[in-house]
C-alpha atoms as a PDB file:
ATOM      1  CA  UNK A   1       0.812  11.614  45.769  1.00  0.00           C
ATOM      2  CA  UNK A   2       1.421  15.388  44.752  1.00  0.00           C
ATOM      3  CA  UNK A   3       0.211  14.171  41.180  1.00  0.00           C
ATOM      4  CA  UNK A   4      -3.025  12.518  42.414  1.00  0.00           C
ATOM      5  CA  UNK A   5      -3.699  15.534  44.785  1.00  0.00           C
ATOM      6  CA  UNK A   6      -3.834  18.046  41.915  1.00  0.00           C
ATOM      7  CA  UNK A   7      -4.791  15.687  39.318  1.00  0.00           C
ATOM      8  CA  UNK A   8      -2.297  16.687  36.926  1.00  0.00           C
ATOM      9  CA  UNK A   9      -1.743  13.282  35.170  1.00  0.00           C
ATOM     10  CA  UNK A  10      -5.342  12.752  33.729  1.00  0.00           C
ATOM     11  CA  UNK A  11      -4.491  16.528  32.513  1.00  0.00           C
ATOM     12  CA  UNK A  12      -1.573  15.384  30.986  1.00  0.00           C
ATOM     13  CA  UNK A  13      -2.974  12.565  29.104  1.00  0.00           C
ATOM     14  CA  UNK A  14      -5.838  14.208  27.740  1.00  0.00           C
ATOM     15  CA  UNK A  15      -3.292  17.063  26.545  1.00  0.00           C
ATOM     16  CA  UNK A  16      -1.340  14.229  24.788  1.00  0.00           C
ATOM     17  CA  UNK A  17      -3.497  11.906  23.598  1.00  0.00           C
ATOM     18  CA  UNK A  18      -5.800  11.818  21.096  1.00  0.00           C
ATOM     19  CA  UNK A  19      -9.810  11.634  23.041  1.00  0.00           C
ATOM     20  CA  UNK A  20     -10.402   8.391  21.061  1.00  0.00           C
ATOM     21  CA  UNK A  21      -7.569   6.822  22.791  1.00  0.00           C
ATOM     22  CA  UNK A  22      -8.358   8.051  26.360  1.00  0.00           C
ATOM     23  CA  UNK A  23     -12.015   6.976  26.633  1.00  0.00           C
ATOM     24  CA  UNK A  24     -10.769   3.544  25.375  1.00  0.00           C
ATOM     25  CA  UNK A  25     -12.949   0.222  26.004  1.00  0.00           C
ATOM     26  CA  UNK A  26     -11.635  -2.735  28.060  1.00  0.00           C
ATOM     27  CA  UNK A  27     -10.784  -4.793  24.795  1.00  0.00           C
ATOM     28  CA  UNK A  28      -8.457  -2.265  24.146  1.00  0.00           C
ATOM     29  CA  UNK A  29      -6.373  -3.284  27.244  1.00  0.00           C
ATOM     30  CA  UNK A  30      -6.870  -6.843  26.411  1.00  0.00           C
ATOM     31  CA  UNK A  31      -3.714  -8.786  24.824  1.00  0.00           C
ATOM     32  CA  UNK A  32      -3.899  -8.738  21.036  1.00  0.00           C
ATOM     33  CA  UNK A  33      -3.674 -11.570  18.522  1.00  0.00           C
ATOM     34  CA  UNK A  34      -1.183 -10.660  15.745  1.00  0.00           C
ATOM     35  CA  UNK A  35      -2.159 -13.572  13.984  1.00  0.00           C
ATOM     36  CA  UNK A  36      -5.665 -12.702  14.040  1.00  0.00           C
ATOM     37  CA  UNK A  37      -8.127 -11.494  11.276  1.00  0.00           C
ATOM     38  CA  UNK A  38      -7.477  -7.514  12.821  1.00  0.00           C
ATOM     39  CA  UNK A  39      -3.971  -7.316  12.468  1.00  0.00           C
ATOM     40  CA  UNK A  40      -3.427  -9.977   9.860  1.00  0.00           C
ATOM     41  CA  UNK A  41      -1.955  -7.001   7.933  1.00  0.00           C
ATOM     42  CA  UNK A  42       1.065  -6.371  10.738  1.00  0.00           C
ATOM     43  CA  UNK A  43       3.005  -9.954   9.899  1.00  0.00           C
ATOM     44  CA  UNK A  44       1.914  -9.362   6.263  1.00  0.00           C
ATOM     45  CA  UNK A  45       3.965  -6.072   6.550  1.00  0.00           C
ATOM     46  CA  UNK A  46       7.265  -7.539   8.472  1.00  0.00           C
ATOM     47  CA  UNK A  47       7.172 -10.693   5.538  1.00  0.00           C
ATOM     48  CA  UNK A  48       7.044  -7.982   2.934  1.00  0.00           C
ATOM     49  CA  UNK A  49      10.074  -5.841   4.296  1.00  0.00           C
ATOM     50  CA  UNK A  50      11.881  -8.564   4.481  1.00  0.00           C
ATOM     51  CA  UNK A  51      11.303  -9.648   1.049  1.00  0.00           C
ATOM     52  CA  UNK A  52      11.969  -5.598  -0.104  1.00  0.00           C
ATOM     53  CA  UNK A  53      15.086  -4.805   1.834  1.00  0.00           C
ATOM     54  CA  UNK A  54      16.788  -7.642   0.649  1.00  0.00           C
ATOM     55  CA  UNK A  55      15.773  -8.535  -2.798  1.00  0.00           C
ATOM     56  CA  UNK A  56      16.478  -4.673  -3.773  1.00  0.00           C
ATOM     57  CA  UNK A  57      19.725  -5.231  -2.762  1.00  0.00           C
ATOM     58  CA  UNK A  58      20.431  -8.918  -4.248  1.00  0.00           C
ATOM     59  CA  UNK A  59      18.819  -8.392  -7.508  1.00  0.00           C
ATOM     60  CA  UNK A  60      21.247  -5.288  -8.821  1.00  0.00           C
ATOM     61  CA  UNK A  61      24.337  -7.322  -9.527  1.00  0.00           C
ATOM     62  CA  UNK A  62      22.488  -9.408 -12.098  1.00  0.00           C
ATOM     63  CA  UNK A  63      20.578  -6.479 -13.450  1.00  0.00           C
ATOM     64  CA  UNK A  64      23.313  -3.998 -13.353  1.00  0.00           C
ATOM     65  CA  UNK A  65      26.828  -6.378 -13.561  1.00  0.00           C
ATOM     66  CA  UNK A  66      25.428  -9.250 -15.721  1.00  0.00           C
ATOM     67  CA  UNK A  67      22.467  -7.774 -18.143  1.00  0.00           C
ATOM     68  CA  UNK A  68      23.260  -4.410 -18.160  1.00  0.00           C
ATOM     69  CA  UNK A  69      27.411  -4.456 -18.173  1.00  0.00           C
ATOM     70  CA  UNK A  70      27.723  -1.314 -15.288  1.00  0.00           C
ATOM     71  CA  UNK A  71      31.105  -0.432 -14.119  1.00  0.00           C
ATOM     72  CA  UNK A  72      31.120  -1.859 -10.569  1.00  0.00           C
ATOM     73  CA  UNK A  73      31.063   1.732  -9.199  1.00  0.00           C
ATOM     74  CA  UNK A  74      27.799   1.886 -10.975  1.00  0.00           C
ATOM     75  CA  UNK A  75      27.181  -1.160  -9.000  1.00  0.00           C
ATOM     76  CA  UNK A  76      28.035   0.375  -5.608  1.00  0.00           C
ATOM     77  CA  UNK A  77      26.670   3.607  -6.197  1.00  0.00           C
ATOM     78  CA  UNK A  78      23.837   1.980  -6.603  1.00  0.00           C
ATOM     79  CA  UNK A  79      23.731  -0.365  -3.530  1.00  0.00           C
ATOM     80  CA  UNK A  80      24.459   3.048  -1.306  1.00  0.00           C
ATOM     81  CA  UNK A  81      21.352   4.669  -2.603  1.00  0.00           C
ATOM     82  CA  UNK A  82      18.461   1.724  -2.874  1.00  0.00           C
ATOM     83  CA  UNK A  83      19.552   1.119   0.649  1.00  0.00           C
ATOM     84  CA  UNK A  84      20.286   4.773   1.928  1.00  0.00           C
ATOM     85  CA  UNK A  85      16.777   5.127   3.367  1.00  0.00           C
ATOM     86  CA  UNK A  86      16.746   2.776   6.185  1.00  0.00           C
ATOM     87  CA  UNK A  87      19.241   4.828   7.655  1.00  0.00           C
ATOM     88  CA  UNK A  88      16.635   7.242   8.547  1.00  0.00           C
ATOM     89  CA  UNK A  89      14.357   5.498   9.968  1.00  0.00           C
ATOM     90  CA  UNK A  90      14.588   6.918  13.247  1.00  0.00           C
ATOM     91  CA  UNK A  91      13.459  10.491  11.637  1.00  0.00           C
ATOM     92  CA  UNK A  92      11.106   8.679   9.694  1.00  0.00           C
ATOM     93  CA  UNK A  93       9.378   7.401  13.713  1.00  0.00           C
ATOM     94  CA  UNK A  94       9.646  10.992  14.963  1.00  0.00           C
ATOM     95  CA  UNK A  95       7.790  12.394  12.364  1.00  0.00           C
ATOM     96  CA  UNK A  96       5.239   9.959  12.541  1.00  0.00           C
ATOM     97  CA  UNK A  97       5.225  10.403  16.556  1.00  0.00           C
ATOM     98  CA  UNK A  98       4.777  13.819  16.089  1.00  0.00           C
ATOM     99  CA  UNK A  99       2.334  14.364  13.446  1.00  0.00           C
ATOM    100  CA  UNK A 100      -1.159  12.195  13.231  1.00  0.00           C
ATOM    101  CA  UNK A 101      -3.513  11.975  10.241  1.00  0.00           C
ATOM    102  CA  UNK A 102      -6.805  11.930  11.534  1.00  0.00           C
ATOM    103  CA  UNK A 103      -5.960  11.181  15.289  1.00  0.00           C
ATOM    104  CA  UNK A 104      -4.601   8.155  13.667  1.00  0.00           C
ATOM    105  CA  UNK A 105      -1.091   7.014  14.718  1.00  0.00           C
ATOM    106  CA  UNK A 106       0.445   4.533  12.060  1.00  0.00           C
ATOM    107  CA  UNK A 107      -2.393   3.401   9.564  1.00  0.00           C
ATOM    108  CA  UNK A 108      -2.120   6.595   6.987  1.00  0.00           C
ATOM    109  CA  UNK A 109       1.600   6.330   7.220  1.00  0.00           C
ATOM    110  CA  UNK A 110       1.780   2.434   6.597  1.00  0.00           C
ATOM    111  CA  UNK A 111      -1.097   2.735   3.679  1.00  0.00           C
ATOM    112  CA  UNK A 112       1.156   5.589   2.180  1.00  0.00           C
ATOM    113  CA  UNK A 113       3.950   3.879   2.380  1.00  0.00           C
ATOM    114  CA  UNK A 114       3.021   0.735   1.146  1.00  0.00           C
ATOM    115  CA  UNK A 115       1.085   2.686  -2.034  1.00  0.00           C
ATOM    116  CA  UNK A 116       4.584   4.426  -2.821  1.00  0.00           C
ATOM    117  CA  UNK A 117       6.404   1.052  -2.915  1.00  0.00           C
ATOM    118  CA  UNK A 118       3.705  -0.558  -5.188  1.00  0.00           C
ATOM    119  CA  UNK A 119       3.523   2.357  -7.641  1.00  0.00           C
ATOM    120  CA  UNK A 120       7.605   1.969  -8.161  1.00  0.00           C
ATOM    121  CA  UNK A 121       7.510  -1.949  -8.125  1.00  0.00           C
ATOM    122  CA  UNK A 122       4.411  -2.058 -10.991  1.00  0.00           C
ATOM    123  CA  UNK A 123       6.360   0.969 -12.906  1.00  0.00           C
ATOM    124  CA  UNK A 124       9.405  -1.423 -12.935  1.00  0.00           C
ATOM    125  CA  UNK A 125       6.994  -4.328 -14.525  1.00  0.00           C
ATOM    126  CA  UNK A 126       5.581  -2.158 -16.684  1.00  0.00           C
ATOM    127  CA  UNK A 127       8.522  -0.368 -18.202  1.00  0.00           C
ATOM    128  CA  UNK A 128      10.244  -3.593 -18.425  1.00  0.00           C
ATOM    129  CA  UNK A 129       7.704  -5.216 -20.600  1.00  0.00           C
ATOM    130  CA  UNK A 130       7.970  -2.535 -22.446  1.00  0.00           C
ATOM    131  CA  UNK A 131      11.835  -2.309 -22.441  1.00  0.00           C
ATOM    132  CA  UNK A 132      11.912   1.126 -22.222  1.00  0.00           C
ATOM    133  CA  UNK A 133      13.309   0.643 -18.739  1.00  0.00           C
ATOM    134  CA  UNK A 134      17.239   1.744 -18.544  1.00  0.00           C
ATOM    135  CA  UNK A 135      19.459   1.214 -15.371  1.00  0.00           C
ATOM    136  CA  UNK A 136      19.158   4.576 -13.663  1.00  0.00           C
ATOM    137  CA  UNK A 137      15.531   4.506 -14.181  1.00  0.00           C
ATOM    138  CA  UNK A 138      15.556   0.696 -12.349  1.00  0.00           C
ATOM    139  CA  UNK A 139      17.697   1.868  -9.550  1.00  0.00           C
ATOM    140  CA  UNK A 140      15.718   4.979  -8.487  1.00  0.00           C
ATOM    141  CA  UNK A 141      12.382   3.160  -8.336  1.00  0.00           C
ATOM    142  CA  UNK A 142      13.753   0.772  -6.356  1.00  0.00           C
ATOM    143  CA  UNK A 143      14.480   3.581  -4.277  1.00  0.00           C
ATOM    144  CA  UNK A 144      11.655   4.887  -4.053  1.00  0.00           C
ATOM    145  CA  UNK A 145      10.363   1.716  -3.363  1.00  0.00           C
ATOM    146  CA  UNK A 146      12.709   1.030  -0.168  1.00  0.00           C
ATOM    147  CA  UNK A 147      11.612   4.743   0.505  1.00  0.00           C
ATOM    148  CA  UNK A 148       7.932   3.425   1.429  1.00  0.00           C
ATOM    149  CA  UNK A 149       9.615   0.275   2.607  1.00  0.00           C
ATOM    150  CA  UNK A 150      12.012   2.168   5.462  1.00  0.00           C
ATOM    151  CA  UNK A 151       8.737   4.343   6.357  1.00  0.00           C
ATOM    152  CA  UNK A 152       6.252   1.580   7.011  1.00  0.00           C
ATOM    153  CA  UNK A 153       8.776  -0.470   8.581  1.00  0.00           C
ATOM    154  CA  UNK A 154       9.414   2.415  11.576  1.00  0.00           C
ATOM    155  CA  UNK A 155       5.492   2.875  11.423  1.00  0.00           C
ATOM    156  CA  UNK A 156       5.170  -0.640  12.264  1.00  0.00           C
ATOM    157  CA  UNK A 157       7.998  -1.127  14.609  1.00  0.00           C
ATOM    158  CA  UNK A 158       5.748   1.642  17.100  1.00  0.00           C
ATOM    159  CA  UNK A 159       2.874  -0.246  16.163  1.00  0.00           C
ATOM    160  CA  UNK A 160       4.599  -3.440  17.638  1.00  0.00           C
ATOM    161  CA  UNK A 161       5.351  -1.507  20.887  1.00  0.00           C
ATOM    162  CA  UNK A 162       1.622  -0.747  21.266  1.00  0.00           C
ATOM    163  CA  UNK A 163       1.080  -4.003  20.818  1.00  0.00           C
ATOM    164  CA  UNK A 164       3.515  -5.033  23.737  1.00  0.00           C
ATOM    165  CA  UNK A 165       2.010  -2.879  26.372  1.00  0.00           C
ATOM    166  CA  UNK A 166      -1.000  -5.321  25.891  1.00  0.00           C
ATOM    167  CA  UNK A 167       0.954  -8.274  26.818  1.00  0.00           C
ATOM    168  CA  UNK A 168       1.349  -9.767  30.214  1.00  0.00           C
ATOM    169  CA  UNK A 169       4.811  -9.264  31.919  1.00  0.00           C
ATOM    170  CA  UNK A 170       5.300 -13.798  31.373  1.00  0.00           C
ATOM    171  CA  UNK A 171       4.775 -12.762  27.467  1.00  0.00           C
ATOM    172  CA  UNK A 172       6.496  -8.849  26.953  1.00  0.00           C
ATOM    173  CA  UNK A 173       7.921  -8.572  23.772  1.00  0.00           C
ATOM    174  CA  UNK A 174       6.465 -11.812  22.693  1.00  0.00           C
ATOM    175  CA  UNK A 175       4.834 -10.392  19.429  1.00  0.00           C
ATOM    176  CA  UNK A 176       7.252  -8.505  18.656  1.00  0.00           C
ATOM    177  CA  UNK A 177      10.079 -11.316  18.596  1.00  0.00           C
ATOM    178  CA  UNK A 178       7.758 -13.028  16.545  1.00  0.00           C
ATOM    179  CA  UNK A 179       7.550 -10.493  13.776  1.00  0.00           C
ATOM    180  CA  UNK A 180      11.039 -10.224  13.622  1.00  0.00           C
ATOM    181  CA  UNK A 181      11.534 -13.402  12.498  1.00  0.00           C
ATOM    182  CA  UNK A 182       8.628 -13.273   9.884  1.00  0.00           C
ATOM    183  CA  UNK A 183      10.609 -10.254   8.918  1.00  0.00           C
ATOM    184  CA  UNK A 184      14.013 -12.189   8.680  1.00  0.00           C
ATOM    185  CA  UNK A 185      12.336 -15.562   7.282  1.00  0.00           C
ATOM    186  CA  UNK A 186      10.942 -12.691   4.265  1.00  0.00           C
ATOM    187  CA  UNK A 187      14.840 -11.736   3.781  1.00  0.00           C
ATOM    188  CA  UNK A 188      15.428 -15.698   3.487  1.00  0.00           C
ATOM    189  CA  UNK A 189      13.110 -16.383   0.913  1.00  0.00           C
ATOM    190  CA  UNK A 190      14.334 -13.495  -0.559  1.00  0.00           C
ATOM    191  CA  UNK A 191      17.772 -14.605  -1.284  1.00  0.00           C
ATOM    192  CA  UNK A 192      16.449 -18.224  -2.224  1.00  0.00           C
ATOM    193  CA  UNK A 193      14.123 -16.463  -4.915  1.00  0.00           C
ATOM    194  CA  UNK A 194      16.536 -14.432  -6.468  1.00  0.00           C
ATOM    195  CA  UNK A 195      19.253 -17.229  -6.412  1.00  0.00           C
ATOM    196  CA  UNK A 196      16.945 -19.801  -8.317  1.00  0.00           C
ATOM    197  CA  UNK A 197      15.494 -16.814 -10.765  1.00  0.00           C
ATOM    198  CA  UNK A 198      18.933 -15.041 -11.486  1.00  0.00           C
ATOM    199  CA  UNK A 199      20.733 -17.927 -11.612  1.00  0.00           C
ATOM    200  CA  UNK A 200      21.909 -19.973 -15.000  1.00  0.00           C
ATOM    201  CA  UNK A 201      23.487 -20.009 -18.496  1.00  0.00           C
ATOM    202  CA  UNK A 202      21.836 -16.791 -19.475  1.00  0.00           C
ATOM    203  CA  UNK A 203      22.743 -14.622 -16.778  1.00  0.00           C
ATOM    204  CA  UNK A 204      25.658 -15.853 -15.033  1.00  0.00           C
ATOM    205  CA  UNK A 205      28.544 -16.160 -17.152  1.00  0.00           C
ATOM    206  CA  UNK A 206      30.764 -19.348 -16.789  1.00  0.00           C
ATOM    207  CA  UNK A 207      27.230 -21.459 -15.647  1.00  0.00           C
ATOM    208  CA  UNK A 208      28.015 -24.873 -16.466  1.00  0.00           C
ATOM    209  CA  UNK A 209      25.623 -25.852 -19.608  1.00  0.00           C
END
């Protein structure tokens, strides 16, 4: 009542939000269709983390144990770093929080973040082909990589939570249940690909012919 009588909240809001966001239209409040052509790009996003987060990690005991003969502190070292990033995740969502691009919330951050991981994954392709790629080279771009992976993740985790406050109470957290296991059927695949594609004579020694 005290908040209503001296209108403080609207005050509040239009302090803290951006003015695009306050004088929304009613199909913003409507529930939202992750599946739809609109936001076709969020469970695009989950599949690909998944796919990232876990293929980085699988695919540096052929590389570095099998093809490239690294000491298996190498090996670890290694591990520790590609995957160091997702520990900070939670900075990674306050800075995001904090600062907008634009009045935009999570769009800049998940386009940047998904450009840094693409310019590291093609510079692995294209210094492979060219074998002028060596193993610290491969391990840092894959950091890098896991870099832009761990920041669009948290970007799209908030995103997610957006999209649940647009859900009825029956269906809260619906969505994002849903992307997390596009996100874990991406680390599945994941391990199936690099299984079948890292597995035989030539790189695993003791194979059976």
């Amino acid at each position: 009542d005290f908040l209503d009588e001296y209108e403080i909240t609207p005050l509040v809001v239009s302090l803290s939000t951006p003015q695009s966001s306050v004088s929304s239209s009613p199909s913003d409040h409507e529930e939202k269709n992750v599946f739809g052509w609109d936001y076709i790009g969020i469970p695009a996003h989950f599949w690909n983390v998944g796919l990232l987060s876990v293929a980085s990690i699988a695919v540096l005991y052929p590389v570095l144990i099998i093809e490239g003969g690294a000491s298996s502190s190498v090996y670890t070292a290694s591990t520790q770093l590609v995957n160091l990033f997702y520990s900070y995740r939670i900075f990674f969502g306050l800075f995001t929080d904090a600062f907008h691009i634009r009045q935009r919330h999570w769009k800049p951050y998940m386009l940047f973040a998904w450009t840094m991981t693409s310019i590291a994954l093609l510079s692995i392709v294209i210094l492979g082909r060219k074998g002028t790629m060596s193993i610290t080279s491969f391990v840092w771009f894959l950091t890098i990589a896991n870099i832009g992976g761990a920041i669009s993740d948290c970007t799209a985790s908030g995103f997610m939570t957006w999209i649940a406050h647009h859900e009825p109470k029956s269906r809260s957290g619906h969505a994002q249940t849903t992307m997390y296991i596009v996100k874990e059927l991406g680390r599945v695949v994941s391990n199936i690909l690099v299984v079948m594609g890292f597995s035989g004579p030539l790189n695993c020694p003791g194979y059976p012919e």
